[in-house]
C-alpha atoms as a PDB file:
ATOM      1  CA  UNK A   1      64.841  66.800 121.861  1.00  0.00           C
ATOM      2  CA  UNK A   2      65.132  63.288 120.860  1.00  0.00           C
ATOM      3  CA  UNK A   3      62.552  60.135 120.574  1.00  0.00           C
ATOM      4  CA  UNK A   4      62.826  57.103 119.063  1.00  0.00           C
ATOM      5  CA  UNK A   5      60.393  54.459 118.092  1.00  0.00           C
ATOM      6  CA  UNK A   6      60.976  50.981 117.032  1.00  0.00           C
ATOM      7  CA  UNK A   7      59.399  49.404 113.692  1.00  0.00           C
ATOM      8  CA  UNK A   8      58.581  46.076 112.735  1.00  0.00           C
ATOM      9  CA  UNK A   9      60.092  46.948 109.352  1.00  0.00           C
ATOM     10  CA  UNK A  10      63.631  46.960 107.727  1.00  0.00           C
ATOM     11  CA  UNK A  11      65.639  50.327 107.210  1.00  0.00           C
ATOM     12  CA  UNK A  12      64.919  50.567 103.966  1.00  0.00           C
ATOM     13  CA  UNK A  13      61.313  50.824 103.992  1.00  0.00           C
ATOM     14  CA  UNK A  14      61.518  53.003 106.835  1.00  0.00           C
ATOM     15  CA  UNK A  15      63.577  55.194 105.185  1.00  0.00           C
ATOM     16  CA  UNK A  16      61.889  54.958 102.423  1.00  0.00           C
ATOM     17  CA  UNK A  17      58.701  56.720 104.375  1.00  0.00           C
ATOM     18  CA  UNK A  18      60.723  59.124 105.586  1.00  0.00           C
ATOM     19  CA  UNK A  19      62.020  60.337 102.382  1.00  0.00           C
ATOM     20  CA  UNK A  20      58.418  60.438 100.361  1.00  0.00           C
ATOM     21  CA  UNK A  21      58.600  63.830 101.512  1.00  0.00           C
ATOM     22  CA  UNK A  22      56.015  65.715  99.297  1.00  0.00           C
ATOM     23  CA  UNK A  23      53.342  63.471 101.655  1.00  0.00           C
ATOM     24  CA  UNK A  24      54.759  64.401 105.017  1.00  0.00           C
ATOM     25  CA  UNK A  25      51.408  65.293 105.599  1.00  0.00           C
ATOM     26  CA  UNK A  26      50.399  61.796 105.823  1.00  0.00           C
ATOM     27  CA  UNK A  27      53.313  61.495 109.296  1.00  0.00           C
ATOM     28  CA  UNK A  28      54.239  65.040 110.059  1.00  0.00           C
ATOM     29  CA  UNK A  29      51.688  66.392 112.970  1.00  0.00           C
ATOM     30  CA  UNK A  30      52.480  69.880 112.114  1.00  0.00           C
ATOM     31  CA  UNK A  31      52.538  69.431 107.879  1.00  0.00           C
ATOM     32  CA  UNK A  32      49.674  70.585 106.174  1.00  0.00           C
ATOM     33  CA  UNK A  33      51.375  70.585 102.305  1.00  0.00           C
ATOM     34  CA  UNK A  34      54.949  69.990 101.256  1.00  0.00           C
ATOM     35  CA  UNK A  35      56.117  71.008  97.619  1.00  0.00           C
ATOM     36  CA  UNK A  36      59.506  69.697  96.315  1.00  0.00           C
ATOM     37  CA  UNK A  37      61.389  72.159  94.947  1.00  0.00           C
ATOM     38  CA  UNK A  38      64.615  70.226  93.616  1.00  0.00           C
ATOM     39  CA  UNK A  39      65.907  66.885  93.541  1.00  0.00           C
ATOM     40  CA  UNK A  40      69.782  65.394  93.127  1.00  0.00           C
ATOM     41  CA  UNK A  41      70.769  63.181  90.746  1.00  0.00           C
ATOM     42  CA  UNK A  42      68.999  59.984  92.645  1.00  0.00           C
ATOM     43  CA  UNK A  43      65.413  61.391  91.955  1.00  0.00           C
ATOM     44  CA  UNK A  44      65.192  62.490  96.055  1.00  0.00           C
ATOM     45  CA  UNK A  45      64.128  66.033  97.643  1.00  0.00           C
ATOM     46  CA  UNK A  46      66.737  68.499  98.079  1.00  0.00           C
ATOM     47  CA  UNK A  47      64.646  70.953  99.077  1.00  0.00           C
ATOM     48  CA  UNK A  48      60.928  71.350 100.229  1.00  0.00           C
ATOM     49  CA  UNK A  49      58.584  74.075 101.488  1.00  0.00           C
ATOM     50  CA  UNK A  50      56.390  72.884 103.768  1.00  0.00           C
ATOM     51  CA  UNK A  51      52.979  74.777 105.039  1.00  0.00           C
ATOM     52  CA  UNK A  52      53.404  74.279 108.561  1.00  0.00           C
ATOM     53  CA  UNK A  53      50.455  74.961 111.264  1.00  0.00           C
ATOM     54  CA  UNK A  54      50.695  74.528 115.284  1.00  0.00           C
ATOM     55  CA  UNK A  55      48.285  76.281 117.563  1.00  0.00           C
ATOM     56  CA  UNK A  56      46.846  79.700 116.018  1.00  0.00           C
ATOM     57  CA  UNK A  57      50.312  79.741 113.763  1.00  0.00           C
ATOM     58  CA  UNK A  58      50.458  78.639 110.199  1.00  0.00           C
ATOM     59  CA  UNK A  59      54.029  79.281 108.343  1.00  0.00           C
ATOM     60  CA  UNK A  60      55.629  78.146 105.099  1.00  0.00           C
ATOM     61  CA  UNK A  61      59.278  76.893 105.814  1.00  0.00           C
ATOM     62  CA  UNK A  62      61.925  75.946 103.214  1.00  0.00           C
ATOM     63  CA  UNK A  63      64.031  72.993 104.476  1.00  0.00           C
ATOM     64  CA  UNK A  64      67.438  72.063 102.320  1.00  0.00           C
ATOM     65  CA  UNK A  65      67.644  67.925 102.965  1.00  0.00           C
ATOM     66  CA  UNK A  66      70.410  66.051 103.060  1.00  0.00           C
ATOM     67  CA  UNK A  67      71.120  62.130 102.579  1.00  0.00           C
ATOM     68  CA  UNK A  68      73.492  60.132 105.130  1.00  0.00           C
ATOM     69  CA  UNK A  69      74.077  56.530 105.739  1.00  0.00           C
ATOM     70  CA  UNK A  70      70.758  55.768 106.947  1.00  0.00           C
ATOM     71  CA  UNK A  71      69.651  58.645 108.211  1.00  0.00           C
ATOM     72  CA  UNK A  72      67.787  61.915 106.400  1.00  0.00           C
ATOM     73  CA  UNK A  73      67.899  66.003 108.217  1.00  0.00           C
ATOM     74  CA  UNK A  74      65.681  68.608 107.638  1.00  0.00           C
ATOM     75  CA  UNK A  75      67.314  72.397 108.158  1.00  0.00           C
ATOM     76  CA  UNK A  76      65.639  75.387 107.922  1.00  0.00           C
ATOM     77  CA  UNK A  77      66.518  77.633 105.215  1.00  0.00           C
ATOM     78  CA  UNK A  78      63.750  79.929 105.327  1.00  0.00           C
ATOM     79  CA  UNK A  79      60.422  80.799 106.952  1.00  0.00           C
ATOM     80  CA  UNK A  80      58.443  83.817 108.835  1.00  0.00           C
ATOM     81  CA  UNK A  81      58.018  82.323 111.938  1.00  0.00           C
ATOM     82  CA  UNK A  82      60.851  79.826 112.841  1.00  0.00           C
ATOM     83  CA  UNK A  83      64.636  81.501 113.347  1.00  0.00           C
ATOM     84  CA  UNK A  84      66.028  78.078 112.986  1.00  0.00           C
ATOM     85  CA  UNK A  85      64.848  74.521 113.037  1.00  0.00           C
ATOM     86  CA  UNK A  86      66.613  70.878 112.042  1.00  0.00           C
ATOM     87  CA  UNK A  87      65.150  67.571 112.388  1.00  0.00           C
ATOM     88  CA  UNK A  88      66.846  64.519 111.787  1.00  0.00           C
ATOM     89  CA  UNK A  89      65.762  60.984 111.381  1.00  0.00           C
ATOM     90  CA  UNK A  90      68.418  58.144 111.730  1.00  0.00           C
ATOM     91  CA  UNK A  91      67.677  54.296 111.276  1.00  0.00           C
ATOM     92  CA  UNK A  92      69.272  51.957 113.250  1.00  0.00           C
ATOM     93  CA  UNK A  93      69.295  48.252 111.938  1.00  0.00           C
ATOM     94  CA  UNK A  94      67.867  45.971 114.282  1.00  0.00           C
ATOM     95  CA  UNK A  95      67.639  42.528 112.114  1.00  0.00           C
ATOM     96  CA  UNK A  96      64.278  42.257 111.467  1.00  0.00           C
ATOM     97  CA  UNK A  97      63.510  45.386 112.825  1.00  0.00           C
ATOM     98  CA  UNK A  98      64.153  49.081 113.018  1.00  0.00           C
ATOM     99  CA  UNK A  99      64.836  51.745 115.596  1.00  0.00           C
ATOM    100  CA  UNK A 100      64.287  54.989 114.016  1.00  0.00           C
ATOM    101  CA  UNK A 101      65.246  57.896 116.131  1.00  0.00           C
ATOM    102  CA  UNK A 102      64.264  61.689 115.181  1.00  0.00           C
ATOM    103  CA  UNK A 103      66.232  64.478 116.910  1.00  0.00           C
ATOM    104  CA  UNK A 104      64.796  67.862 116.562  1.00  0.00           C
ATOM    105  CA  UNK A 105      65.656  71.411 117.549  1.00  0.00           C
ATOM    106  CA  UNK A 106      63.675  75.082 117.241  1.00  0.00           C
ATOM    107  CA  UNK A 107      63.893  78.446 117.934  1.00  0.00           C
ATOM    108  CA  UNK A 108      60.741  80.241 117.008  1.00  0.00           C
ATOM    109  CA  UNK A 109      60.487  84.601 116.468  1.00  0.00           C
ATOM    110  CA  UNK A 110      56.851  84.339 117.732  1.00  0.00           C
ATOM    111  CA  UNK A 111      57.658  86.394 121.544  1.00  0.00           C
ATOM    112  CA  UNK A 112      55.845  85.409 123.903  1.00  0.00           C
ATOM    113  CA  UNK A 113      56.543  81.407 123.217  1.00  0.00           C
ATOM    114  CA  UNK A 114      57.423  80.040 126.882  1.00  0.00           C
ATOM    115  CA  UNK A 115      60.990  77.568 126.064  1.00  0.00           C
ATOM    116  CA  UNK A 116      59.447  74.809 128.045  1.00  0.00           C
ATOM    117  CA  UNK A 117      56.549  75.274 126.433  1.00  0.00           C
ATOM    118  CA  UNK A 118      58.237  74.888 122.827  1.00  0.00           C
ATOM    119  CA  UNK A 119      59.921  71.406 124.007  1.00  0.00           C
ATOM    120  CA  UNK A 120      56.784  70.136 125.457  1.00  0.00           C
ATOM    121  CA  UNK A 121      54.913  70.737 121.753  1.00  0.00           C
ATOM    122  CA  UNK A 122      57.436  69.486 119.753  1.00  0.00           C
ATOM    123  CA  UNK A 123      57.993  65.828 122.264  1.00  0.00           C
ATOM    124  CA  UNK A 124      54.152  65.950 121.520  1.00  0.00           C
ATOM    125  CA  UNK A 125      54.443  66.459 117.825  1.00  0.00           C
ATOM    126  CA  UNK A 126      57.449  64.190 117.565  1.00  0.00           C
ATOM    127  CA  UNK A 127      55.911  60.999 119.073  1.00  0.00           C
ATOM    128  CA  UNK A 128      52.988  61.824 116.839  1.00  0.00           C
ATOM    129  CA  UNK A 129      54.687  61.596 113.897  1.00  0.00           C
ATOM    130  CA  UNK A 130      57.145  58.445 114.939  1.00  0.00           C
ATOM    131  CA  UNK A 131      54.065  56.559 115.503  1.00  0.00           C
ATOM    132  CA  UNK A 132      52.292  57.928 111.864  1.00  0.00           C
ATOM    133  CA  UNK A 133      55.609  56.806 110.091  1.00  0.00           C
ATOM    134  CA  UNK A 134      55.547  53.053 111.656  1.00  0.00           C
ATOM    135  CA  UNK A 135      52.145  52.759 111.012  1.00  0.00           C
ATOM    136  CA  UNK A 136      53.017  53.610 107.164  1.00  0.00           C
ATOM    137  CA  UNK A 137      56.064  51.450 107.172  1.00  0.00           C
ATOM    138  CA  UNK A 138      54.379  48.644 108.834  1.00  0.00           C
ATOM    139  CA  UNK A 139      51.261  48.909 106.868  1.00  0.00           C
END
C-alpha cells in the first residue's frame, strides 16, 4: 500500500516530523504511546515500542528504524499481534515543497482478519496520518 501527500514545507522539516518519533501519537492514527529504546550516534531512534490500538485490538510492537537519504522505515521486530509489518516514509524534494510518500505493508496473526479488509484499514490509517504530519510540518 502506498499514499503520498504533498507539503507546503521543505524535506527537512518534514523529516524532521517524521523522525520525533516518541510523539507519533501526535500523526500516527493507530499510536497510542511510543518509548525510545536506543538511539545512534546522531541522537535519533533506533528502536521504539509503540502501544498500538485498531478496532477492539491494542498491541505493543517493537520497530528497529533505519535512516536513508531522505527517507525513514519502520520494521517490525516484535509484537503479539502483527507477524510482520514495515512502513516507510520517503521525501521527495519539490523546491519549495515536499512530496512525502509512506509505503506500508502487514500481516496480522489475529484469524479471522479478511486481507481486503486489512488494506482498506491501513489506506484509511495511512491518509490519516499523511494529513496529521503536514499539518505538523506546516504548522
Amino acid at each position: 500500500m502506498i499514499r503520498d501527500v504533498t507539503i507546503d514545507a521543505p524535506v527537512a522539516r518534514v523529516l524532521e516530523v517524521v523522525a520525533d518519533l516518541e510523539n507519533t501519537d501526535r500523526w500516527a492514527n493507530e499510536a497510542k504511546s511510543a518509548k525510545v529504546k536506543s538511539h545512534d550516534d546522531q541522537g535519533r531512534p533506533t528502536r521504539i515500542v509503540v502501544t498500538l490500538g485498531a478496532l477492539t485490538f491494542t498491541t505493543d510492537a517493537t520497530y528497529d528504524v533505519s535512516y536513508g537519504d531522505n527517507s525513514i522505515t519502520l520494521s517490525c521486530v516484535d509484537a503479539r499481534l502483527i507477524r510482520e509489518s514495515t512502513i516507510a516514509y520517503t521525501a521527495h524534494d519539490e523546491g519549495a515543497r515536499t512530496r512525502l510518500e509512506m509505503s506500508s505493508t502487514m500481516e496480522v496473526t489475529v484469524k479471522g482478519v479478511p486481507r481486503w479488509g486489512l488494506q482498506r484499514a491501513m489506506g484509511s490509517s495511512a491518509e490519516k496520518n499523511l494529513a496529521s504530519i503536514k499539518k505538523d510540518a506546516e504548522g
